[in-house]
Protein backbone atom coordinates (compact mmCIF):
# COMPACT_ATOMS: atom_id res chain seq x y z
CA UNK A 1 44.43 85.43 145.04
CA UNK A 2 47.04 83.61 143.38
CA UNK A 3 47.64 83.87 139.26
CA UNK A 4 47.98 80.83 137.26
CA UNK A 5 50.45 80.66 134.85
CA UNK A 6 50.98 78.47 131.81
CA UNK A 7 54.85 76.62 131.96
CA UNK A 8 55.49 78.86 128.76
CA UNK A 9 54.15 82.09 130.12
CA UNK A 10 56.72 81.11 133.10
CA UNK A 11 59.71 80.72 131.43
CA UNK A 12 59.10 83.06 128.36
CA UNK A 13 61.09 85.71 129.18
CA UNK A 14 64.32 83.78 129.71
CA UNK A 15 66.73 83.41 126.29
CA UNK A 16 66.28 79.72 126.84
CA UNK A 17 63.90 77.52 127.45
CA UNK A 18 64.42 74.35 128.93
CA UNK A 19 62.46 71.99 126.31
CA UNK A 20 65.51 72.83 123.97
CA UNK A 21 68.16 72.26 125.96
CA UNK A 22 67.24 69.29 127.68
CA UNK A 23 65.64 67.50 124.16
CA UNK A 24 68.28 64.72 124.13
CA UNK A 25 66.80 63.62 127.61
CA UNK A 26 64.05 63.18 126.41
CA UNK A 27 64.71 61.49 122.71
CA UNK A 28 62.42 58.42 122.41
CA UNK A 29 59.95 58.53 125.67
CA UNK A 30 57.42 59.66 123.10
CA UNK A 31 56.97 56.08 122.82
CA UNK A 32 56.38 54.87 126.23
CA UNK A 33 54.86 58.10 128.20
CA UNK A 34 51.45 59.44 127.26
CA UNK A 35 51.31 62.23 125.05
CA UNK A 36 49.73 64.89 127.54
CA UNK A 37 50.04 64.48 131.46
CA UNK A 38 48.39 66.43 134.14
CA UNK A 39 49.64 69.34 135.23
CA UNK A 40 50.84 70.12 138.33
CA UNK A 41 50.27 73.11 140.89
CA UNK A 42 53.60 74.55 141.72
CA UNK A 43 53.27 77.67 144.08
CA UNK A 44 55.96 80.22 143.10
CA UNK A 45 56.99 84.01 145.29
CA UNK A 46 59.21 86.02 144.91
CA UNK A 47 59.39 87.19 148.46
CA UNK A 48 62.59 85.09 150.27
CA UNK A 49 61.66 86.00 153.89
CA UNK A 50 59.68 83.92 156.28
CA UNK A 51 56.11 85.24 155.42
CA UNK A 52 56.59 84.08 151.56
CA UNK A 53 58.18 80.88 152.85
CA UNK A 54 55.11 80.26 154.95
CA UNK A 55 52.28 81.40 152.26
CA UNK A 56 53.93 78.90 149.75
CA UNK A 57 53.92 76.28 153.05
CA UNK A 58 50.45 76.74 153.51
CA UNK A 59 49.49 76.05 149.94
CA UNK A 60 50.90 72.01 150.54
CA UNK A 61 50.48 71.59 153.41
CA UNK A 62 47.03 69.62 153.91
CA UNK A 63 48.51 66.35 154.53
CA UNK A 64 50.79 66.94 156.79
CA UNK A 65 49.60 65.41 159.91
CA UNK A 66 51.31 63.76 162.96
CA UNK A 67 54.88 63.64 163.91
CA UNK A 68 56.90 65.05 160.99
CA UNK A 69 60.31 65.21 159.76
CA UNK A 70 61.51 68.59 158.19
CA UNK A 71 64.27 66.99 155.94
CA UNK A 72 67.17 69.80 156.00
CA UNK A 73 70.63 70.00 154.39
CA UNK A 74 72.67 71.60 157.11
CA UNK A 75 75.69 71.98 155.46
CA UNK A 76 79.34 71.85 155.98
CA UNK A 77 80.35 73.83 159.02
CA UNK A 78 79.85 77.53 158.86
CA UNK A 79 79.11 76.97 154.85
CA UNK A 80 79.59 79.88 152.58
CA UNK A 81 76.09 79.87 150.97
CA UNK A 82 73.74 78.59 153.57
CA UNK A 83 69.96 79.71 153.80
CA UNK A 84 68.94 82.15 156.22
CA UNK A 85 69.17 80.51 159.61
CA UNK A 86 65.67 82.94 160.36
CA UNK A 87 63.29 81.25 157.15
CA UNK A 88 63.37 77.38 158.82
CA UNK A 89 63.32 78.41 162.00
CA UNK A 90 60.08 80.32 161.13
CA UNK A 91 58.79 77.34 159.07
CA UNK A 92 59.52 74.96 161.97
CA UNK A 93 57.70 76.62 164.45
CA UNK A 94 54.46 76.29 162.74
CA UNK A 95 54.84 73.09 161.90
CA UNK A 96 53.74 71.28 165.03
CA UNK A 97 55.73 68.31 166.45
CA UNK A 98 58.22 68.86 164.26
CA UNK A 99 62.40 67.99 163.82
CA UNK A 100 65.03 68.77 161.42
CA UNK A 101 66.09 65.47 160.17
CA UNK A 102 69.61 64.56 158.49
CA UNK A 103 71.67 61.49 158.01
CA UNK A 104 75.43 61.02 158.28
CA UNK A 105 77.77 61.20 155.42
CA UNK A 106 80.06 59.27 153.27
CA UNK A 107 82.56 61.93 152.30
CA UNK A 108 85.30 62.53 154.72
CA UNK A 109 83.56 65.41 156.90
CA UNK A 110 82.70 66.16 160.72
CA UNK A 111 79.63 65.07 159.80
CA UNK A 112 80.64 61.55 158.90
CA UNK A 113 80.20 60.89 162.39
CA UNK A 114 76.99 61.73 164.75
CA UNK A 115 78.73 63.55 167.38
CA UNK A 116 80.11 65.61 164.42
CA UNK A 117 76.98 65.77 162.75
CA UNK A 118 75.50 67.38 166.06
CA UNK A 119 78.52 69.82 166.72
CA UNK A 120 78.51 71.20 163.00
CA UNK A 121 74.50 71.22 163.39
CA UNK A 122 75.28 73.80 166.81
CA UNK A 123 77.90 75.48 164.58
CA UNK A 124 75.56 76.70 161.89
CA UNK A 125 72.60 77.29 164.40
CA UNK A 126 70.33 74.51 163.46
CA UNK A 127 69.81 73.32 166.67
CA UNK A 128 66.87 75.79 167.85
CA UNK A 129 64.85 73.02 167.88
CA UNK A 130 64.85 69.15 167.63
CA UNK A 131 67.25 67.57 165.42
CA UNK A 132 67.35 64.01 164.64
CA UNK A 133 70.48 62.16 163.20
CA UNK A 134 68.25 59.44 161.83
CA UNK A 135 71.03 56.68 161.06
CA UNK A 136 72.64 57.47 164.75
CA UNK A 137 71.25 54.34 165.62
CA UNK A 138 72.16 52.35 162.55
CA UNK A 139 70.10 51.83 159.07
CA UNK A 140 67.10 50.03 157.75
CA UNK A 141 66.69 48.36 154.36
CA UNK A 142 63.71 50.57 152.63
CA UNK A 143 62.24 48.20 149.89
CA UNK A 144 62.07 50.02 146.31
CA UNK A 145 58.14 49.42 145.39
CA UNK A 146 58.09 47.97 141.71
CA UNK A 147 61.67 48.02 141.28
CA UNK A 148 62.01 44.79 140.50
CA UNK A 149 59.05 44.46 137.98
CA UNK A 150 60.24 47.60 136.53
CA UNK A 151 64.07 46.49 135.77
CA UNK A 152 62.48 42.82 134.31
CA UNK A 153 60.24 44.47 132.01
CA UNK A 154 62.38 47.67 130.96
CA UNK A 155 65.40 45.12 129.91
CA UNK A 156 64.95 45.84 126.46
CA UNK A 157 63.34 49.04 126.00
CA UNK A 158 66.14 51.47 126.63
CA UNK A 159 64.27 53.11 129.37
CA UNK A 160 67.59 53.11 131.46
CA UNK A 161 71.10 52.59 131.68
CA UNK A 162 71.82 48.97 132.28
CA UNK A 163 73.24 47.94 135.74
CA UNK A 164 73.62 49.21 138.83
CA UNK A 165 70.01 49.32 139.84
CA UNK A 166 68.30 49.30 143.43
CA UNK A 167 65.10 47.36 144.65
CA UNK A 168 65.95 48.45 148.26
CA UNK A 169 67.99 51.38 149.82
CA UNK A 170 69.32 51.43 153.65
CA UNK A 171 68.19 54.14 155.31
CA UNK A 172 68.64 55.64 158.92
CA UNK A 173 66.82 53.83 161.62
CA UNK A 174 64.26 56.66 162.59
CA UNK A 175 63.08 57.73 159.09
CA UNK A 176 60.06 55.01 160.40
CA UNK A 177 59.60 57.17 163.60
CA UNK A 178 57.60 59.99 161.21
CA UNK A 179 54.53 60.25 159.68
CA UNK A 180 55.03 62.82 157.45
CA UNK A 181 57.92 64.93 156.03
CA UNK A 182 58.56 68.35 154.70
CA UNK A 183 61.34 68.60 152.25
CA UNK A 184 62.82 71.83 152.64
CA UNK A 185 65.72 72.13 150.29
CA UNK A 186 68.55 74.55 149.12
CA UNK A 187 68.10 74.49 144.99
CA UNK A 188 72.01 74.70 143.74
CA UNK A 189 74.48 73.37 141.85
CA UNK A 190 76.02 70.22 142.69
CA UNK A 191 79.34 68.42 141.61
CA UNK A 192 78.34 65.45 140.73
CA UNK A 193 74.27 65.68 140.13
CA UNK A 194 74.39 68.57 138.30
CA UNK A 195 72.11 70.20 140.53
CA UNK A 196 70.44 70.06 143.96
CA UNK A 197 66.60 69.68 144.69
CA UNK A 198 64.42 68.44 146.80
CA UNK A 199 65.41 64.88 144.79
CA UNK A 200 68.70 65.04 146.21
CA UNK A 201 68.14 66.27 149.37
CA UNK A 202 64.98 63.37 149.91
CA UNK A 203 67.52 60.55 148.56
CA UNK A 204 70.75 61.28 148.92
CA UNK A 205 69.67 63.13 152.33
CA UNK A 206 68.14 59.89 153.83
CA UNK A 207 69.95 57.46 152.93
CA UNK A 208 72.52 56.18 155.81
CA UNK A 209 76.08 56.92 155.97
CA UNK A 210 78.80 54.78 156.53
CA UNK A 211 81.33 52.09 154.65
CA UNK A 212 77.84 49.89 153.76
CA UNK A 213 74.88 52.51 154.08
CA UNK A 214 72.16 54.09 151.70
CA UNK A 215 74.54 56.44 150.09
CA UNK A 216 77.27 54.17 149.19
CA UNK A 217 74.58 52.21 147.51
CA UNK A 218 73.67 55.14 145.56
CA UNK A 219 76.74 56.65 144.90
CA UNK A 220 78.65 53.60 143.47
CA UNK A 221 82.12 52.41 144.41
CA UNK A 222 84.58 55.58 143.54
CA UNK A 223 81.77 57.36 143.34
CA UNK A 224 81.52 57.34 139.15
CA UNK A 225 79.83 59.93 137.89
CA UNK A 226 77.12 59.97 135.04
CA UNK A 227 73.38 58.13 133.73
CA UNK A 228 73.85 55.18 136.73
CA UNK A 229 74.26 57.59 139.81
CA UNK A 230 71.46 59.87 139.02
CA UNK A 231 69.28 56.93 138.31
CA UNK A 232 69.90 55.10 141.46
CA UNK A 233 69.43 58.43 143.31
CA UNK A 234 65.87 58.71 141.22
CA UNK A 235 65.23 54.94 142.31
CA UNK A 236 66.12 55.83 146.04
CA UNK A 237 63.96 59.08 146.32
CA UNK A 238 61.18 56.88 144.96
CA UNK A 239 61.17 54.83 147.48
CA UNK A 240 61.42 57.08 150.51
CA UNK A 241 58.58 59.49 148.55
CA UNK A 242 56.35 56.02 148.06
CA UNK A 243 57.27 55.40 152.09
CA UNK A 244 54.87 58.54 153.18
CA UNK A 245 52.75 58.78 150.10
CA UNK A 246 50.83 61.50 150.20
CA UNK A 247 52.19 63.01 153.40
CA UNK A 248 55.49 64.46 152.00
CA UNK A 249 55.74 67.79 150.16
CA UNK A 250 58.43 69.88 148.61
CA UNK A 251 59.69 73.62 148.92
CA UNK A 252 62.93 74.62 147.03
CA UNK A 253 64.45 77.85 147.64
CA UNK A 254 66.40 79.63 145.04
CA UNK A 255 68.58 81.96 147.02
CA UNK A 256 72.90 81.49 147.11
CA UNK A 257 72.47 79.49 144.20
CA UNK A 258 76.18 78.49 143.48
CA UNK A 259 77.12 76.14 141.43
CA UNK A 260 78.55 73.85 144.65
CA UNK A 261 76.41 72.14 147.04
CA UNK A 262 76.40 73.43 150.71
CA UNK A 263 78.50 70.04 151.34
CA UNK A 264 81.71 72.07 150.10
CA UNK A 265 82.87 73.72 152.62
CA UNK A 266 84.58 75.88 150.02
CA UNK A 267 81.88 76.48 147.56
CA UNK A 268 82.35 79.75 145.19
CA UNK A 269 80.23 82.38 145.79
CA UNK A 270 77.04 82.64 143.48
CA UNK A 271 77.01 84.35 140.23
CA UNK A 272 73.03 83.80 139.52
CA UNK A 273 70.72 85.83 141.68
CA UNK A 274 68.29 85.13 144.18
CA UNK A 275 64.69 83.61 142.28
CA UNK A 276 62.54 82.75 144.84
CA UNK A 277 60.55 79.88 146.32
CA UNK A 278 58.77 77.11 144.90
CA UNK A 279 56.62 74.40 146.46
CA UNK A 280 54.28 71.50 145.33
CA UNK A 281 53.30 67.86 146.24
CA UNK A 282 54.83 66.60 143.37
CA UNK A 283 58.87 66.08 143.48
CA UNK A 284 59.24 66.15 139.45
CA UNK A 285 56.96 69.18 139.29
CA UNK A 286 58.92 71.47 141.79
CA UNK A 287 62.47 70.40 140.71
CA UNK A 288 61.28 71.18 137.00
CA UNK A 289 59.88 74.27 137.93
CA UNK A 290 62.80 75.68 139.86
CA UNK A 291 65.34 74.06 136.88
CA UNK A 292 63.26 76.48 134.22
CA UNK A 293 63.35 79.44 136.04
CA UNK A 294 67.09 79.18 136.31
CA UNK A 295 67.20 78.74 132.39
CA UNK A 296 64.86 81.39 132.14
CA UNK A 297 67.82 83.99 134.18
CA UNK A 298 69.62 86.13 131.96
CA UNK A 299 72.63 84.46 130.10
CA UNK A 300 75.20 85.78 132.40
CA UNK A 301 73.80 84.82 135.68
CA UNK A 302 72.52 81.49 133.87
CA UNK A 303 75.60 80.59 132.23
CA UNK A 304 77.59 78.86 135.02
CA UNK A 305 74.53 76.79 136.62
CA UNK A 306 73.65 75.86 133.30
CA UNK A 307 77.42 74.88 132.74
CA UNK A 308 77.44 72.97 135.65
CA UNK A 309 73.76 71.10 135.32
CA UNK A 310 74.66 70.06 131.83
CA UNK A 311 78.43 68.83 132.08
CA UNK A 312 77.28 66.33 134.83
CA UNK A 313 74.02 65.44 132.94
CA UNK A 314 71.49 66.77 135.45
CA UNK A 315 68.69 66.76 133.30
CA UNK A 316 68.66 63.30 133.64
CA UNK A 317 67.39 63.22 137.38
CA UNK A 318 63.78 64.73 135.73
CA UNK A 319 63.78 62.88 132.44
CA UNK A 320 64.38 59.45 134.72
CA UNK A 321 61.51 60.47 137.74
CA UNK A 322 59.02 61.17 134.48
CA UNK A 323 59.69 57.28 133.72
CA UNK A 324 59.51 56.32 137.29
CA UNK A 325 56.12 58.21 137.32
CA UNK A 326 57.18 59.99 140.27
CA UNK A 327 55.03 63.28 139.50
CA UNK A 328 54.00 65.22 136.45
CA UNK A 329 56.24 66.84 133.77
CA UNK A 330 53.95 69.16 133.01
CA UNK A 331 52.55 72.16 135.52
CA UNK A 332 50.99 75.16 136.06
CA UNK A 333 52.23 78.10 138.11
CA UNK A 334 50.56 79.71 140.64
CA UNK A 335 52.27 82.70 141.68
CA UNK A 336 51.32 84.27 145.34
C-alpha cells in the first residue's frame, strides 16, 4: 500500500524548500487565487527501472482509453543524457494501440526535417514501435479555450506580462488522430525554460515546426528569453491539455538530470543524482512535485539545477499554470 505524504514531510529534508525560493513568483496572487486548493495525488518511487515506471503508470492510468499518443522527447542524435531506451519500451508495450509521438523542430537540427526526425528516431532506438511525426503532414490551428476572455479581463490586474499572448497554437496535423495521450517526459534543465517537464515537453513538444508553426509562435522572433516565452508555452500546453481533458496524464522521470535539455547534442553531464519517478493527472501538480524534490537534493548536487531554473526564471512556468488553473498547487505524495 502506498504512504501519503504531506508536501512538507516531502521536501523536509532538503536545505531548501521551494516556498522560499520561489516567493517572488508568487507576490500578489494572494489576491486573486483562493486561499487553500485541493490537493493533488502525485505518485512518487524511487525505483528507475521498468517495474517502478509501470506501478506509477498504473496509478493514472484510468482514462486512458482508445488510440493514444505517448508524447516522447527523443532527443538529439545519440544524446548524452537520454533515458533508458528499456523503461518506454516497457511502458509502450502495455499501453495498447499505442505510438511515440513528436513534432519537428525549429532549431537548426536533423530533426528540423521529417526524414531527419525519423533517421535520428532509428539512431537512438526509438523506433521499436510506431512513431508518428505528427506535423509530417503540415499543422492545425488548436484554439486556446478562454484565452481571449482571460487576456480582456486580466488587462489590468497584473496577472501577466503584457503582450505576446496566444488564443490559438498550430499544431501537427495528427495530434487529432488520438484519443488520449501519455506524457512521458525527461525532468532536466533547460536553456531557456529553466527547466524541462511534462509542460514543456506537452507544449513545446506539440507544437509544429517550421518558419510559421506552433513553436515559432511560442518561442517569439529571436527567440527572447524571459516572463513572455514561458507564458505563451503555459498558454500552449493549456490548450493541448484542455484538447483531451481528462484523457492525458503525466510521468516525469528524474534520472540524467543535467542542466541542458536532451535537444543539445552537447549537454554536460549531470551533477545532481538520479530521484526517481513521479506521475499524476494534474500537469502543475507533477512538475511541482518533481521541481521540490530537486530543491530538496543536497546543496551540491542542487546547486547547478537550481542555478539554471532560477537565472532563466523557471518558476514562472508553475506560478503562471496556477493562474491558468491548469491543476492544483498544492498535493499530496503517495509514495509506492
Amino acid at each position: 500500500m502506498g504512504k501519503t505524504l504531506s508536501r512538507r514531510t516531502f521536501i523536509k529534508t532538503g536545505a531548501v524548500a521551494l516556498g522560499a525560493v520561489a516567493a517572488s513568483e508568487f507576490v500578489g496572487l494572494g489576491s486573486v487565487l483562493a486561499s487553500s486548493e485541493k490537493a493533488s495525488p502525485v505518485y512518487f518511487t524511487r525505483d528507475i527501472s521498468v517495474n517502478g515506471l509501470l506501478n506509477i503508470y498504473n496509478k493514472i492510468n484510468a482514462n486512458i482509453t482508445g488510440k493514444t499518443a505517448i508524447k516522447l522527447h527523443t532527443g538529439e542524435p545519440n544524446g548524452p543524457n537520454l533515458l533508458p531506451r528499456e523503461l518506454i519500451m516497457g511502458l509502450q508495450a502495455q499501453i495498447p494501440d499505442s505510438t511515440i509521438v513528436e513534432c519537428n523542430v525549429l532549431y537548426n537540427s536533423p530533426r528540423q526535417n521529417t526524414q531527419g526526425h525519423l533517421e535520428t528516431l532509428k539512431i537512438n532506438g526509438w523506433n521499436f514501435c510506431p512513431v508518428d511525426i505528427m506535423d509530417a503532414n503540415g499543422e492545425t490551428m488548436l484554439p486556446i479555450a478562454g484565452m481571449a476572455e482571460f487576456l480582456e479581463s486580466s488587462k489590468n490586474k497584473g496577472l501577466y506580462t503584457p503582450g505576446g499572448h496566444l488564443t490559438e497554437v498550430a499544431v501537427g496535423k495528427h495530434f487529432f488522430n488520438y484519443d488520449s495521450m501519455v506524457v512521458y517526459t525527461h525532468f532536466k534543465g533547460h536553456a531557456m525554460g529553466g527547466f524541462g517537464g511534462s509542460l514543456k515537453n506537452l507544449s513545446i513538444g506539440c507544437a509544429s515546426g517550421g518558419a510559421n508553426g506552433g513553436k515559432l509562435q511560442i518561442h517569439g522572433e529571436g527567440w527572447p528569453t524571459g516572463p513572455n516565452f514561458l507564458e505563451r508555452m503555459v498558454e500552449a500546453g493549456k490548450g493541448m491539455a484542455d484538447h483531451f481533458g481528462n484523457r492525458i496524464t503525466y510521468i516525469n522521470v528524474l534520472k540524467n538530470i543535467s542542466v541542458d535539455c536532451d535537444c543539445d547534442k552537447n549537454g554536460v553531464k549531470p551533477t545532481c543524482g538520479d530521484i526517481g519517478i513521479v506521475g499524476s493527472t494534474d500537469i502543475l501538480a507533477v512538475d511541482k512535485a518533481s521541481i521540490d524534490l530537486v530543491y530538496a537534493m543536497p546543496e551540491k548536487e542542487r546547486h547547478d539545477m537550481v542555478e539554471r531554473i532560477e537565472s532563466r526564471s523557471g518558476l514562472r512556468q508553475l506560478a503562471y499554470m496556477r493562474i491558468m488553473e491548469m491543476g492544483n498547487h498544492a498535493y499530496e505524495v503517495i509514495t509506492i
